[in-house]
Protein backbone atom coordinates (compact mmCIF):
# COMPACT_ATOMS: atom_id res chain seq x y z
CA UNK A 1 -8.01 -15.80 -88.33
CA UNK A 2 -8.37 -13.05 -85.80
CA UNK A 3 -9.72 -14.90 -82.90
CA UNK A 4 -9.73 -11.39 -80.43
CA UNK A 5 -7.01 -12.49 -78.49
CA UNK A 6 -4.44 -9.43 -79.47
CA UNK A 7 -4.78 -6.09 -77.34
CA UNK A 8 -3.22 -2.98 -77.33
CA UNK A 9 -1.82 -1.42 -74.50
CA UNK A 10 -4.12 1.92 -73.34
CA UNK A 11 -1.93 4.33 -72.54
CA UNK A 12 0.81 4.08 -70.25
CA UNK A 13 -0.95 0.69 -69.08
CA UNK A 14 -1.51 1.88 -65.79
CA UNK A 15 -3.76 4.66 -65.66
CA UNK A 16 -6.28 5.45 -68.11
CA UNK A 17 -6.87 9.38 -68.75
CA UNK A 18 -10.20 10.96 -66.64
CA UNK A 19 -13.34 10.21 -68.24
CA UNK A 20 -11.62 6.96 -70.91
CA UNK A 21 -12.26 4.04 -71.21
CA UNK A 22 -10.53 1.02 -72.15
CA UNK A 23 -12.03 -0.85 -75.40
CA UNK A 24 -12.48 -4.43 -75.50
CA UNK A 25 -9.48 -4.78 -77.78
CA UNK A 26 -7.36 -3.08 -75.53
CA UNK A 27 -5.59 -3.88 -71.90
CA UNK A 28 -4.15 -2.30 -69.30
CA UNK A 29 -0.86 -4.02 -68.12
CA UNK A 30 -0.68 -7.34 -67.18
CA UNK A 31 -0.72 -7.27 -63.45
CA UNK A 32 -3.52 -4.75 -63.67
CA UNK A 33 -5.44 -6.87 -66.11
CA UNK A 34 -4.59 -9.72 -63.76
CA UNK A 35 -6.33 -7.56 -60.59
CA UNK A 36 -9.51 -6.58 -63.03
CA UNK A 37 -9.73 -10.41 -63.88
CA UNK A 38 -9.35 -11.44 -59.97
CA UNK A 39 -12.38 -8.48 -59.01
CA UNK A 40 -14.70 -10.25 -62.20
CA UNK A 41 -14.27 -13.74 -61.33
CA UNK A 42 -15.18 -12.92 -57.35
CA UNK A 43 -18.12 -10.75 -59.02
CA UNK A 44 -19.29 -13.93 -60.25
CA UNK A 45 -18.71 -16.05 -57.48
CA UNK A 46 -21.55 -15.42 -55.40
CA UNK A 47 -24.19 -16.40 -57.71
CA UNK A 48 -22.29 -19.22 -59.11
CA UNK A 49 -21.67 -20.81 -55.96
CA UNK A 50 -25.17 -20.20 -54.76
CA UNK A 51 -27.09 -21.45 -57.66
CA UNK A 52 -25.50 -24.91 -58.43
CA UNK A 53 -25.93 -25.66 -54.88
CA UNK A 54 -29.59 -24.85 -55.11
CA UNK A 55 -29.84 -27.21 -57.87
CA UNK A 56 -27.85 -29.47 -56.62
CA UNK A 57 -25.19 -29.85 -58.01
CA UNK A 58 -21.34 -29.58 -57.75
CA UNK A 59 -20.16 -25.43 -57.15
CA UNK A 60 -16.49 -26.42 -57.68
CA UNK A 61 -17.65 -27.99 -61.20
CA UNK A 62 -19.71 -24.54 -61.84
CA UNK A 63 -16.86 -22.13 -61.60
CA UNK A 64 -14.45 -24.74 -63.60
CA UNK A 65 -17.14 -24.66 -66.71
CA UNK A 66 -17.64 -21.02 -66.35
CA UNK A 67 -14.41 -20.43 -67.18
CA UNK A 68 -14.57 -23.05 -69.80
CA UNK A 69 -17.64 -21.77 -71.23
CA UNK A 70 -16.37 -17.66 -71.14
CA UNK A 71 -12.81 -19.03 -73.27
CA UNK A 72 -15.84 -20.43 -75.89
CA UNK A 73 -17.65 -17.23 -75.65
CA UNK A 74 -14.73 -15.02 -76.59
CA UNK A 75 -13.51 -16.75 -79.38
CA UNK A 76 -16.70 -17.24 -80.77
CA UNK A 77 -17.25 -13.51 -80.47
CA UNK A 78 -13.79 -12.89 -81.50
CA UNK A 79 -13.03 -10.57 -78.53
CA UNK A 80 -15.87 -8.07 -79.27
CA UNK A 81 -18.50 -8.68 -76.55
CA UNK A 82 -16.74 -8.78 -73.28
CA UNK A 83 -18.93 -10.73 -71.52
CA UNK A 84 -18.71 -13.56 -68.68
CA UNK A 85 -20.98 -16.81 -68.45
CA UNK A 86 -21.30 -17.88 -65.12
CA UNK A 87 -23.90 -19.93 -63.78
CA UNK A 88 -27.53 -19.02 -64.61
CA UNK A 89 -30.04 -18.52 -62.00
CA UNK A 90 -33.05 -18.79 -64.11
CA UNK A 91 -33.00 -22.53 -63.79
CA UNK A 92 -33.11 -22.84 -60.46
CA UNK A 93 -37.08 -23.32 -59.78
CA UNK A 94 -36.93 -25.70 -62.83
CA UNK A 95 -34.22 -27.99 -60.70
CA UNK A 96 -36.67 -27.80 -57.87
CA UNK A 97 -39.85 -28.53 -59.80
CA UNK A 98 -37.81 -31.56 -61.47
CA UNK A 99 -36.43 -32.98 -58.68
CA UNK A 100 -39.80 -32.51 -57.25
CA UNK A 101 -41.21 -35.05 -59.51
CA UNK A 102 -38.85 -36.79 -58.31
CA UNK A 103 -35.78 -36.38 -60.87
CA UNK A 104 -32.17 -36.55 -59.94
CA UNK A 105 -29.02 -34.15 -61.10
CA UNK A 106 -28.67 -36.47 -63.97
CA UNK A 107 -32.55 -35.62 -65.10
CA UNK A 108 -31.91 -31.80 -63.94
CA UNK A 109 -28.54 -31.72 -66.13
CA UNK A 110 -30.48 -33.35 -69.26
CA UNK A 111 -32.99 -31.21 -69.07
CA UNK A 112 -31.68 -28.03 -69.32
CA UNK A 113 -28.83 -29.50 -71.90
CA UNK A 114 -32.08 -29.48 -74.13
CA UNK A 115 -32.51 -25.98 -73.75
CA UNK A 116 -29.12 -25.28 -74.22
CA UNK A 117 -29.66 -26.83 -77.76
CA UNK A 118 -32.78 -24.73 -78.20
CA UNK A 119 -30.94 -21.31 -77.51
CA UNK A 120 -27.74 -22.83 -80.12
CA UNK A 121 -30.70 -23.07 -83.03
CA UNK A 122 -31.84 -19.82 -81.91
CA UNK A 123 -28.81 -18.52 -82.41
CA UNK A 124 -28.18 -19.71 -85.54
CA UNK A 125 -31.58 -18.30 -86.79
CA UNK A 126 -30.22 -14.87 -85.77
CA UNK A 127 -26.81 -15.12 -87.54
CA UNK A 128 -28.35 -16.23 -90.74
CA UNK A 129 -31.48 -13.83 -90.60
CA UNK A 130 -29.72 -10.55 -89.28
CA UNK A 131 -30.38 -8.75 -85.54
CA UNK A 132 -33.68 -7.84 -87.48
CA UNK A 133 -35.40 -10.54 -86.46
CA UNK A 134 -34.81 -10.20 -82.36
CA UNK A 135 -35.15 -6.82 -82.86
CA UNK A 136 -38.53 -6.94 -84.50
CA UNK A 137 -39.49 -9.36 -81.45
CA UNK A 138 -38.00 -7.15 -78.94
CA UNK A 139 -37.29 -3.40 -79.88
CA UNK A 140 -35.37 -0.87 -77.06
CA UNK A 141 -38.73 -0.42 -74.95
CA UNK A 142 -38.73 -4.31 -74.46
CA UNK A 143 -34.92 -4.67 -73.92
CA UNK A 144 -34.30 -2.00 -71.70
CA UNK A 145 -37.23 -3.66 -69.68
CA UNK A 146 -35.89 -7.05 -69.88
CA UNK A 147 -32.64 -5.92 -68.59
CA UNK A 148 -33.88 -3.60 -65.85
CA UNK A 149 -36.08 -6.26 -64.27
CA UNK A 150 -33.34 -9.16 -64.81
CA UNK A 151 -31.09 -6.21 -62.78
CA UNK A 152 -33.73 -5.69 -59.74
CA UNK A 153 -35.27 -9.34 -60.10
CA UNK A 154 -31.68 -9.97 -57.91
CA UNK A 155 -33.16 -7.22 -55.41
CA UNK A 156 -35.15 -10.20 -52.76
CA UNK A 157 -31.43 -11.79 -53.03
CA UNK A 158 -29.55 -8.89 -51.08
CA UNK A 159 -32.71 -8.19 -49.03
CA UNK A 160 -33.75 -11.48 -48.10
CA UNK A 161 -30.75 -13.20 -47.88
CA UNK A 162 -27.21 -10.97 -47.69
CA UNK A 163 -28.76 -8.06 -45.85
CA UNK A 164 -30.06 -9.76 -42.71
CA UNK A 165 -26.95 -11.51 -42.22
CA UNK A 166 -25.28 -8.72 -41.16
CA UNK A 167 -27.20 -5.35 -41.23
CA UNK A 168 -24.44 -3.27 -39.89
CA UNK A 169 -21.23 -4.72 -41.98
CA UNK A 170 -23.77 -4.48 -45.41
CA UNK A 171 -24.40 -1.20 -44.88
CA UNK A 172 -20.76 -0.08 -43.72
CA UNK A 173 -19.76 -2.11 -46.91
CA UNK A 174 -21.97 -0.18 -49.12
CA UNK A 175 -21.05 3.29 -48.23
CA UNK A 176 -17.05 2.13 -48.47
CA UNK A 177 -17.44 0.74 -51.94
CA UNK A 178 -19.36 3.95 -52.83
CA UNK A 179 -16.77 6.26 -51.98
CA UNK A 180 -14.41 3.90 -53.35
CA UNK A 181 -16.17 4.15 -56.67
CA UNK A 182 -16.66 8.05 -56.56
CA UNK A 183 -13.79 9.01 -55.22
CA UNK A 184 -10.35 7.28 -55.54
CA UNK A 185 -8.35 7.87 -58.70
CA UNK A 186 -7.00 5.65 -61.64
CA UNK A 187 -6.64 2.03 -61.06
CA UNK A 188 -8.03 2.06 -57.53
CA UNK A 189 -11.26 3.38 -58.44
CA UNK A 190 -11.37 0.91 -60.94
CA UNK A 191 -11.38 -2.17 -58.42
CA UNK A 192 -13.69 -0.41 -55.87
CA UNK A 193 -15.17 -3.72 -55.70
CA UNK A 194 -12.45 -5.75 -55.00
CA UNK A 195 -11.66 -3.43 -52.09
CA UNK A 196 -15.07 -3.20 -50.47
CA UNK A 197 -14.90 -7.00 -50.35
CA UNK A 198 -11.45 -6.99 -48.71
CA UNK A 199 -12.77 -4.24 -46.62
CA UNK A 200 -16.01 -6.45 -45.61
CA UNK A 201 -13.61 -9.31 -44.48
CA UNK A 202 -11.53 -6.86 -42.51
CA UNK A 203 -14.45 -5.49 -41.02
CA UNK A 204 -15.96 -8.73 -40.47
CA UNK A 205 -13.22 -9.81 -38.81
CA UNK A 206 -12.86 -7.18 -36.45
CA UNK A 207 -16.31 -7.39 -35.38
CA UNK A 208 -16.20 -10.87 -34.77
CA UNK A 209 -12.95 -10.32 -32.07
CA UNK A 210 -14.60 -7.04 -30.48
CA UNK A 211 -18.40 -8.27 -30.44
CA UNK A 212 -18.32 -12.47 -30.72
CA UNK A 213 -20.82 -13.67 -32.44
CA UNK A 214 -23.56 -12.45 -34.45
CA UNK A 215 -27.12 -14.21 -34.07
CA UNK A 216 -28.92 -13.85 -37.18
CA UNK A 217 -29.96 -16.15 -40.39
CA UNK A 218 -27.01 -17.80 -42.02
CA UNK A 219 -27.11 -20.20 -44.89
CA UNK A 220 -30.91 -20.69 -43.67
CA UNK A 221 -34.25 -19.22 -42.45
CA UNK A 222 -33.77 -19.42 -38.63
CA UNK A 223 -31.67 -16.90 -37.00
CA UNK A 224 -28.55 -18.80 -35.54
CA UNK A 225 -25.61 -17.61 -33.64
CA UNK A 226 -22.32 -17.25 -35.90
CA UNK A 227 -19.11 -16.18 -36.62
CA UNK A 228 -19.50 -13.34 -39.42
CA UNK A 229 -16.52 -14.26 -40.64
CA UNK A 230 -15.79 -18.31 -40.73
CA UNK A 231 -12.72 -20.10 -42.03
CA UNK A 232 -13.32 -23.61 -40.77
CA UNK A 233 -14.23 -24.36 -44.07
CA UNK A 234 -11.02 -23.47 -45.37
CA UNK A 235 -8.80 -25.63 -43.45
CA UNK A 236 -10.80 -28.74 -44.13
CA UNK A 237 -10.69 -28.45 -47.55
CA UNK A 238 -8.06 -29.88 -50.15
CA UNK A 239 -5.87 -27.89 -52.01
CA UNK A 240 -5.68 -29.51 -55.13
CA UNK A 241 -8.82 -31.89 -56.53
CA UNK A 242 -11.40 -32.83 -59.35
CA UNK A 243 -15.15 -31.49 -59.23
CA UNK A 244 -17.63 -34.65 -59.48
CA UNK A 245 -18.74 -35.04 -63.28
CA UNK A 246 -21.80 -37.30 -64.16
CA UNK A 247 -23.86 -37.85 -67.62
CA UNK A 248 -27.10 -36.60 -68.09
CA UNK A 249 -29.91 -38.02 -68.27
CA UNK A 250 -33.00 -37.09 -70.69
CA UNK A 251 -37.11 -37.40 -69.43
CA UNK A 252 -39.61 -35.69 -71.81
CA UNK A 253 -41.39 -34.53 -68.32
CA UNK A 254 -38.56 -32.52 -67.30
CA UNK A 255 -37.20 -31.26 -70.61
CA UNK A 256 -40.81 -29.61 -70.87
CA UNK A 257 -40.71 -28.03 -67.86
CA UNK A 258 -37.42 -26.84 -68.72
CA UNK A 259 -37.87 -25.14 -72.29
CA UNK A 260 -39.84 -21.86 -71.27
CA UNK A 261 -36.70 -20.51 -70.21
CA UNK A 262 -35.07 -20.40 -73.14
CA UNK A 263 -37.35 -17.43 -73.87
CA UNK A 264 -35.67 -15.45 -70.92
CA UNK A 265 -32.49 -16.80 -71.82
CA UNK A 266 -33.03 -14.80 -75.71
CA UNK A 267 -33.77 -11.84 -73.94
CA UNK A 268 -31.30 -12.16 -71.54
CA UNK A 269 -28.35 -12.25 -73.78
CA UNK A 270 -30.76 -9.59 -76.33
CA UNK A 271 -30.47 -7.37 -73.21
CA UNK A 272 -26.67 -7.82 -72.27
CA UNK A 273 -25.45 -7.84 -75.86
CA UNK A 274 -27.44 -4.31 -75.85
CA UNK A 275 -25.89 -3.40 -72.71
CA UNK A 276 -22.45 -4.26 -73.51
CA UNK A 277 -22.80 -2.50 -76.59
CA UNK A 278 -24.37 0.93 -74.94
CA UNK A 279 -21.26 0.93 -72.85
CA UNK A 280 -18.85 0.30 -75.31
CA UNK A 281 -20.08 2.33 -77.73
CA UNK A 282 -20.15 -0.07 -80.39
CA UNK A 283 -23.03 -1.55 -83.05
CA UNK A 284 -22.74 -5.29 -81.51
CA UNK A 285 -25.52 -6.57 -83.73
CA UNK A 286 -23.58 -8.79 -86.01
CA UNK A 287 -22.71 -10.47 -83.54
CA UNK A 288 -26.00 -11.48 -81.07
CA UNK A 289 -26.67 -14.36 -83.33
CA UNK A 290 -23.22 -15.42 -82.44
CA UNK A 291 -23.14 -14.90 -78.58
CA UNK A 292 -26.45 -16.66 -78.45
CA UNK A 293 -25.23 -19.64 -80.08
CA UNK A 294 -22.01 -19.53 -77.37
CA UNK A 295 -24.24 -19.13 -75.08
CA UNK A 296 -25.97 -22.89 -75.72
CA UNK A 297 -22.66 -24.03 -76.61
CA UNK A 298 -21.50 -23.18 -73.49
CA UNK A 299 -24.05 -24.58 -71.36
CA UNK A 300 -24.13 -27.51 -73.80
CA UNK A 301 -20.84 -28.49 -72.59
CA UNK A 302 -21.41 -27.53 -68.95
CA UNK A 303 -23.98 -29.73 -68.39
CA UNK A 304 -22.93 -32.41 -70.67
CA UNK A 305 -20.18 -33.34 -67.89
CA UNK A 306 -23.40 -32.81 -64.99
CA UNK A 307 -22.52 -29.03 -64.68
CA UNK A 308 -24.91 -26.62 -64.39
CA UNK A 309 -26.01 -24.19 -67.01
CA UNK A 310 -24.30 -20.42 -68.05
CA UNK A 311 -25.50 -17.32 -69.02
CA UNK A 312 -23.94 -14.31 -69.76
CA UNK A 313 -23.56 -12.53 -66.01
CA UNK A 314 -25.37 -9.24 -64.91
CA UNK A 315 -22.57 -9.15 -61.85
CA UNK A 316 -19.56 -8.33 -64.46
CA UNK A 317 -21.52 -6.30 -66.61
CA UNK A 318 -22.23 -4.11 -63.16
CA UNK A 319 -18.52 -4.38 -62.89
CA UNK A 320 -17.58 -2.63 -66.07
CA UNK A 321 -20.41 -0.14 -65.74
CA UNK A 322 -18.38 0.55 -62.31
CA UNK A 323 -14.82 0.30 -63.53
CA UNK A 324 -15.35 1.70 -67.46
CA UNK A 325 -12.76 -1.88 -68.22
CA UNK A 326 -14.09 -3.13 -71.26
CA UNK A 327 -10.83 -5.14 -72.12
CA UNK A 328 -11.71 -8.45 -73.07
CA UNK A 329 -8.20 -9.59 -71.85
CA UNK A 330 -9.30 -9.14 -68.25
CA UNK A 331 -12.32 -11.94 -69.23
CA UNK A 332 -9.69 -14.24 -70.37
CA UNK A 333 -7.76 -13.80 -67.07
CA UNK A 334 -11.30 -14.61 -65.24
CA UNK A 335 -11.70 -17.45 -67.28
CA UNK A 336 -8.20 -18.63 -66.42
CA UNK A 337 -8.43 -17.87 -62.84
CA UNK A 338 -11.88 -19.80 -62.58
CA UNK A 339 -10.53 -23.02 -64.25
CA UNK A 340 -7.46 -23.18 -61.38
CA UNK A 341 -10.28 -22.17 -58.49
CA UNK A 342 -12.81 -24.89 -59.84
CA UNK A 343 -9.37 -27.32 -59.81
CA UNK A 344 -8.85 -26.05 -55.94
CA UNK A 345 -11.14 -27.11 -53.57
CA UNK A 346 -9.36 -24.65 -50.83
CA UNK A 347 -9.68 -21.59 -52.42
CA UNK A 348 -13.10 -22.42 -53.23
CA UNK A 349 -13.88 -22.78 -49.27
CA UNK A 350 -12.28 -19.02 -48.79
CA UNK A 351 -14.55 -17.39 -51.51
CA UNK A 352 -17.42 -19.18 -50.10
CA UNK A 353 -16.63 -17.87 -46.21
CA UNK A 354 -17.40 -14.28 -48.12
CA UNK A 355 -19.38 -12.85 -45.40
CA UNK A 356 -23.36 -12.77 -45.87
CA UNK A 357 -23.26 -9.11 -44.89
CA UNK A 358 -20.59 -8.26 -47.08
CA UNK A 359 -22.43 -9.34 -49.85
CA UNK A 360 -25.13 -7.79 -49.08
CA UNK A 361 -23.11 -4.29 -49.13
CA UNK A 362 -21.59 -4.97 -52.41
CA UNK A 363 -24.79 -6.23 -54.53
CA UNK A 364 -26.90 -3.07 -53.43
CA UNK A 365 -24.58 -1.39 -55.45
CA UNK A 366 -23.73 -3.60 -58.51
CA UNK A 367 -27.75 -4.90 -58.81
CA UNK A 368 -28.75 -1.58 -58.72
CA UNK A 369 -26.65 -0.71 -61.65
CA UNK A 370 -27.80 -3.73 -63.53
CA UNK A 371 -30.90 -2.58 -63.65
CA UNK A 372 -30.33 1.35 -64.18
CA UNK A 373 -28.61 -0.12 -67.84
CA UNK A 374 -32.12 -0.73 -68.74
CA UNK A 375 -33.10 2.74 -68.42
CA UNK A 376 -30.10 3.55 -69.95
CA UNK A 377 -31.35 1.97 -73.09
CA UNK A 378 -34.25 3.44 -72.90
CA UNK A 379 -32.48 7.21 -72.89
CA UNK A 380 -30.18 6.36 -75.74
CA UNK A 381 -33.22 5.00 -77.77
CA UNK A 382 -35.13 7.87 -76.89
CA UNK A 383 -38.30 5.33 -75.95
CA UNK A 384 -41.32 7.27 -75.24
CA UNK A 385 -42.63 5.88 -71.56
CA UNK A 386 -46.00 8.50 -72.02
CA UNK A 387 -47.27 6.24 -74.82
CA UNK A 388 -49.23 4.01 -73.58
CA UNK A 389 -47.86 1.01 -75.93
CA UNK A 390 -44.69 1.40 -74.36
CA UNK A 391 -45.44 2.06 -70.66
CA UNK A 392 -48.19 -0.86 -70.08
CA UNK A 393 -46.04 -3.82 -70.95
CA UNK A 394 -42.74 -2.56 -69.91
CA UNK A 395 -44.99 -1.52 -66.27
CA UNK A 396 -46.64 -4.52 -66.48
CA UNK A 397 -43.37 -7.33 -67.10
CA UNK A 398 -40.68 -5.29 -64.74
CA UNK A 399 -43.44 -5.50 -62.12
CA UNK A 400 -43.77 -9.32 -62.13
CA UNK A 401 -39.92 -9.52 -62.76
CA UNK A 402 -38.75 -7.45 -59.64
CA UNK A 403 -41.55 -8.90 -57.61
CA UNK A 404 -40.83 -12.56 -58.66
CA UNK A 405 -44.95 -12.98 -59.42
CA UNK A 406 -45.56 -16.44 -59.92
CA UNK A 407 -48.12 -18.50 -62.64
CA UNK A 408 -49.41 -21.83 -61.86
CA UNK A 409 -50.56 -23.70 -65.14
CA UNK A 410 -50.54 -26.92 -63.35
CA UNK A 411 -48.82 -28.41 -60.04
CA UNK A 412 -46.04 -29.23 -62.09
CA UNK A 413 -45.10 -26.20 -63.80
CA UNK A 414 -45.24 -22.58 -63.41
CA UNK A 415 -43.85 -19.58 -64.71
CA UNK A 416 -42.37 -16.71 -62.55
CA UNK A 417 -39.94 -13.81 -61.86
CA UNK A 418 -37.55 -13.27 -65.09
CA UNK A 419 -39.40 -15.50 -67.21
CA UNK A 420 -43.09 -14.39 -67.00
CA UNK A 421 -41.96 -10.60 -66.93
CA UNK A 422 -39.96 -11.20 -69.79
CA UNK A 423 -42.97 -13.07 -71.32
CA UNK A 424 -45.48 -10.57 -70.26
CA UNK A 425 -43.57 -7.02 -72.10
CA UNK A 426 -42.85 -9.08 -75.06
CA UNK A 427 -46.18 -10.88 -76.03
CA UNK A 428 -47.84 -7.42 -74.09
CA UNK A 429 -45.81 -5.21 -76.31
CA UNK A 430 -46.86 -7.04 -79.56
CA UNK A 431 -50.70 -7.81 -78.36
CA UNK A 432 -51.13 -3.97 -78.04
CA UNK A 433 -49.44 -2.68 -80.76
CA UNK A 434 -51.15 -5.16 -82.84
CA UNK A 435 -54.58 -3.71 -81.76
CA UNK A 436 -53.37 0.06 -81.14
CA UNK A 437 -55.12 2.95 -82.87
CA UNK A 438 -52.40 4.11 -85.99
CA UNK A 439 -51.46 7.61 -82.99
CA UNK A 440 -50.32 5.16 -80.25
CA UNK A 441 -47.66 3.97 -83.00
CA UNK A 442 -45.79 7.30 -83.00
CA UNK A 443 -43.51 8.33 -81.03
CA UNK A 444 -45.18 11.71 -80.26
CA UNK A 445 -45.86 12.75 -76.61
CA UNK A 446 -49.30 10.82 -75.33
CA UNK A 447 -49.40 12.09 -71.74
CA UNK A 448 -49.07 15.03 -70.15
CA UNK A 449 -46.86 17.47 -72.08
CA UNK A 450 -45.65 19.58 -68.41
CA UNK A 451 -43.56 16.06 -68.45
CA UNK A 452 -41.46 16.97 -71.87
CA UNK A 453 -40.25 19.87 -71.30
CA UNK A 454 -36.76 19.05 -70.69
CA UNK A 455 -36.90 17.40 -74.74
CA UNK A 456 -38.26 21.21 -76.06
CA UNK A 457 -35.12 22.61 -78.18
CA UNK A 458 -33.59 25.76 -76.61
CA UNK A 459 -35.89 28.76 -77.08
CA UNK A 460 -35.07 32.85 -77.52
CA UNK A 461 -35.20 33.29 -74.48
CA UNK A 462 -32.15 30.81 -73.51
CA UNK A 463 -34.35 27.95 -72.47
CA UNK A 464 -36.29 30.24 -69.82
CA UNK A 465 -39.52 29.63 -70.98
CA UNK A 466 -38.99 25.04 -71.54
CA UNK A 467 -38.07 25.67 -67.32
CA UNK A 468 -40.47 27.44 -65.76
């Protein structure tokens, strides 16, 4: 049974030709590998720190089941869909409405173990009824939507809460790791950012000895004097130790506050599966049925030991758009190195004393590109966005996504950001084409034609005449 875990060596191993890429069943050499691993699991570890701790619950735990939950993914996939589940942020207003009504980590946990379960029967449905069936429900105009405003939904993060820490190091961060990107050669500009987050600490560090501390927000919404840069973490913390595990605990109250996520959670891994597959080159729908199901499985597990839930991650799919490292061998050195962190309480401190500002640099860059893979999708599929059945919904959804717009059914539960956008272009995009006039259907120009001109074929006169 091929279970994806045999690569071939790209080239020389060390320095893929300008313009390659290197294919999911391929690797460059081991210590590279290692290095692409180490830049995807500190991709991750931002968001997976952050959002367990919002919930509540253990971050040491988090990465340890990520890396539990990506091994799962990749043999399930058998090496084809390099992806990485880290923890997912869409549940993090559920914890807070659950705990609200006054629920603990063990309600939180049991809760969104349900939907877990929900998105393993959904994928299931897809592997026994073909791609057909998600893409009916959500065809390139709705995907590339979902994915762009999943991308730029993360947009309030850097600007609310990385950015401000640090306005100066974010910024000198951000134009570092995008010259690192543009212009260093073979392997180097393949980590770019793994070296803009050294950089930030360097630079973080020297700021701190030349101009003390810093008096902005940190960790909260008051502006507080700092250190940009602080270790005290580190030295407090053990080197070796357990995360804390707990059973859940099921309430019909929460696990129905819970479920409407699973229908961002579809679209989510609709979306990355697409987006993997647009930069890989490769016809990945055989197997969406199958990441789905990992996908529950995954978070299954996770929060079957009072972990928190996974999704496939938009940070290391911005990583691969960056580094064109599609090897599936670097996941499995991720998932490796996330198991040991999760098992070492230390070297979870010094990922954690990652810089606010530093962040902030780095995620302008790799949210950005998150999102742009939406349009991407919509190039490739040549969408139409001057018919009016594709631009309202997709308009409409990305809107409420990016600006996190909120719906209040009752004062215990509400719909908002990812989930009502991705709500909104799907039942929007099915609403209107259900009640469309047969011409809105087509995928002729709607709007103004000056705006296609670019799509006329060459004319006689060597494209003069589609230009001026």
């Amino acid at each position: 049974m091929d279970l994806g875990v045999r690569w071939k060596l790209h080239g020389d191993g060390r320095t893929p030709a300008p313009g390659a890429v290197v294919r999911p069943d391929e690797r460059l050499s081991w210590p590279r590998t290692l290095g692409l691993g180490a830049q995807h699991v500190v991709a991750m570890f931002g968001a997976s720190f952050v959002a367990p701790v919002l919930m509540g619950l253990d971050p040491n735990l988090a990465i340890m089941m990520s890396g539990v939950s990506t091994v799962i993914f990749l043999l399930a996939t058998r090496g084809r869909v390099p992806s990485y589940l880290g923890c997912s942020l869409s549940f993090v207003g559920v914890a807070a409405v659950i705990r609200a009504q006054g629920g603990t980590s063990a309600t939180v946990t049991g809760a969104v173990f349900v939907v877990g379960a929900a998105l393993f029967l959904v994928g299931l449905a897809v592997q026994k009824f073909g791609a057909r069936i998600i893409h009916a429900a959500m065809p390139p105009i709705v995907t590339g939507a979902v994915v762009m405003l999943i991308g730029f939904n993360l947009a309030p993060v850097t600007a609310s809460t990385y950015w401000p820490q640090d306005q100066w190091t974010a910024l000198l961060v951000m134009l570092f790791t995008g010259l690192a990107v543009v212009c260093l050669r073979g392997f180097w500009s393949r980590i770019a950012i793994f070296l803009g987050l050294l950089f930030g600490y360097g630079i973080s560090w020297v700021f701190d000895r030349i101009f003390g501390r810093i008096h902005s927000p940190s960790g909260g919404a008051e502006a507080v004097a700092h250190w940009r840069l602080d270790l005290s973490g580190v030295g407090k913390a053990d080197w070796i130790g357990l995360p804390s595990f707990h059973a859940p605990s099921f309430q019909w109250s929460a696990i129905l506050v819970a479920l409407p996520v699973v229908i961002a959670l579809i679209a989510e891994n609709a979306g990355h599966v697409k987006a993997v597959g647009e930069m890989t080159g490769d016809d990945l729908d055989d197997k969406l049925g199958t990441a789905i199901s990992a996908d529950g499985v995954g978070s299954m597990l996770s929060t079957a030991v009072g972990g928190p839930p996974n999704t496939t991650y938009s940070e290391n799919i911005g990583v691969m758009a960056a580094t064109r490292v599609y090897s599936t061998a670097a996941y499995w050195a991720a998932a490796g190195f996330a198991l040991l962190f999760g098992l070492c309480p230390k070297f979870g401190a010094i990922v954690a004393a990652i810089p606010g500002g530093v962040l902030g640099g780095i995620t302008v860059i790799l949210y950005g590109m998150i999102g742009l893979l939406g349009a991407q999708i919509w190039i490739n599929a040549k969408v139409d966005l001057r018919n009016p059945l594709n631009l309202v919904p997709a308009a409409a959804g990305i809107i409420i996504g990016v600006g996190n717009v909120s719906l209040k059914f009752t004062d215990n539960f509400s719909l908002s950001g990812i989930a009502l956008g991705t709500i909104v272009v799907i039942t929007g995009y099915h609403a209107l084409r259900a009640m469309a006039p047969a011409h809105l259907k087509t995928q002729e120009p709607l709007l103004d034609s000056g705006t296609s001109t670019y799509d006329d074929p060459p004319s006689d006169d060597g494209g003069q005449s589609a230009r001026s």
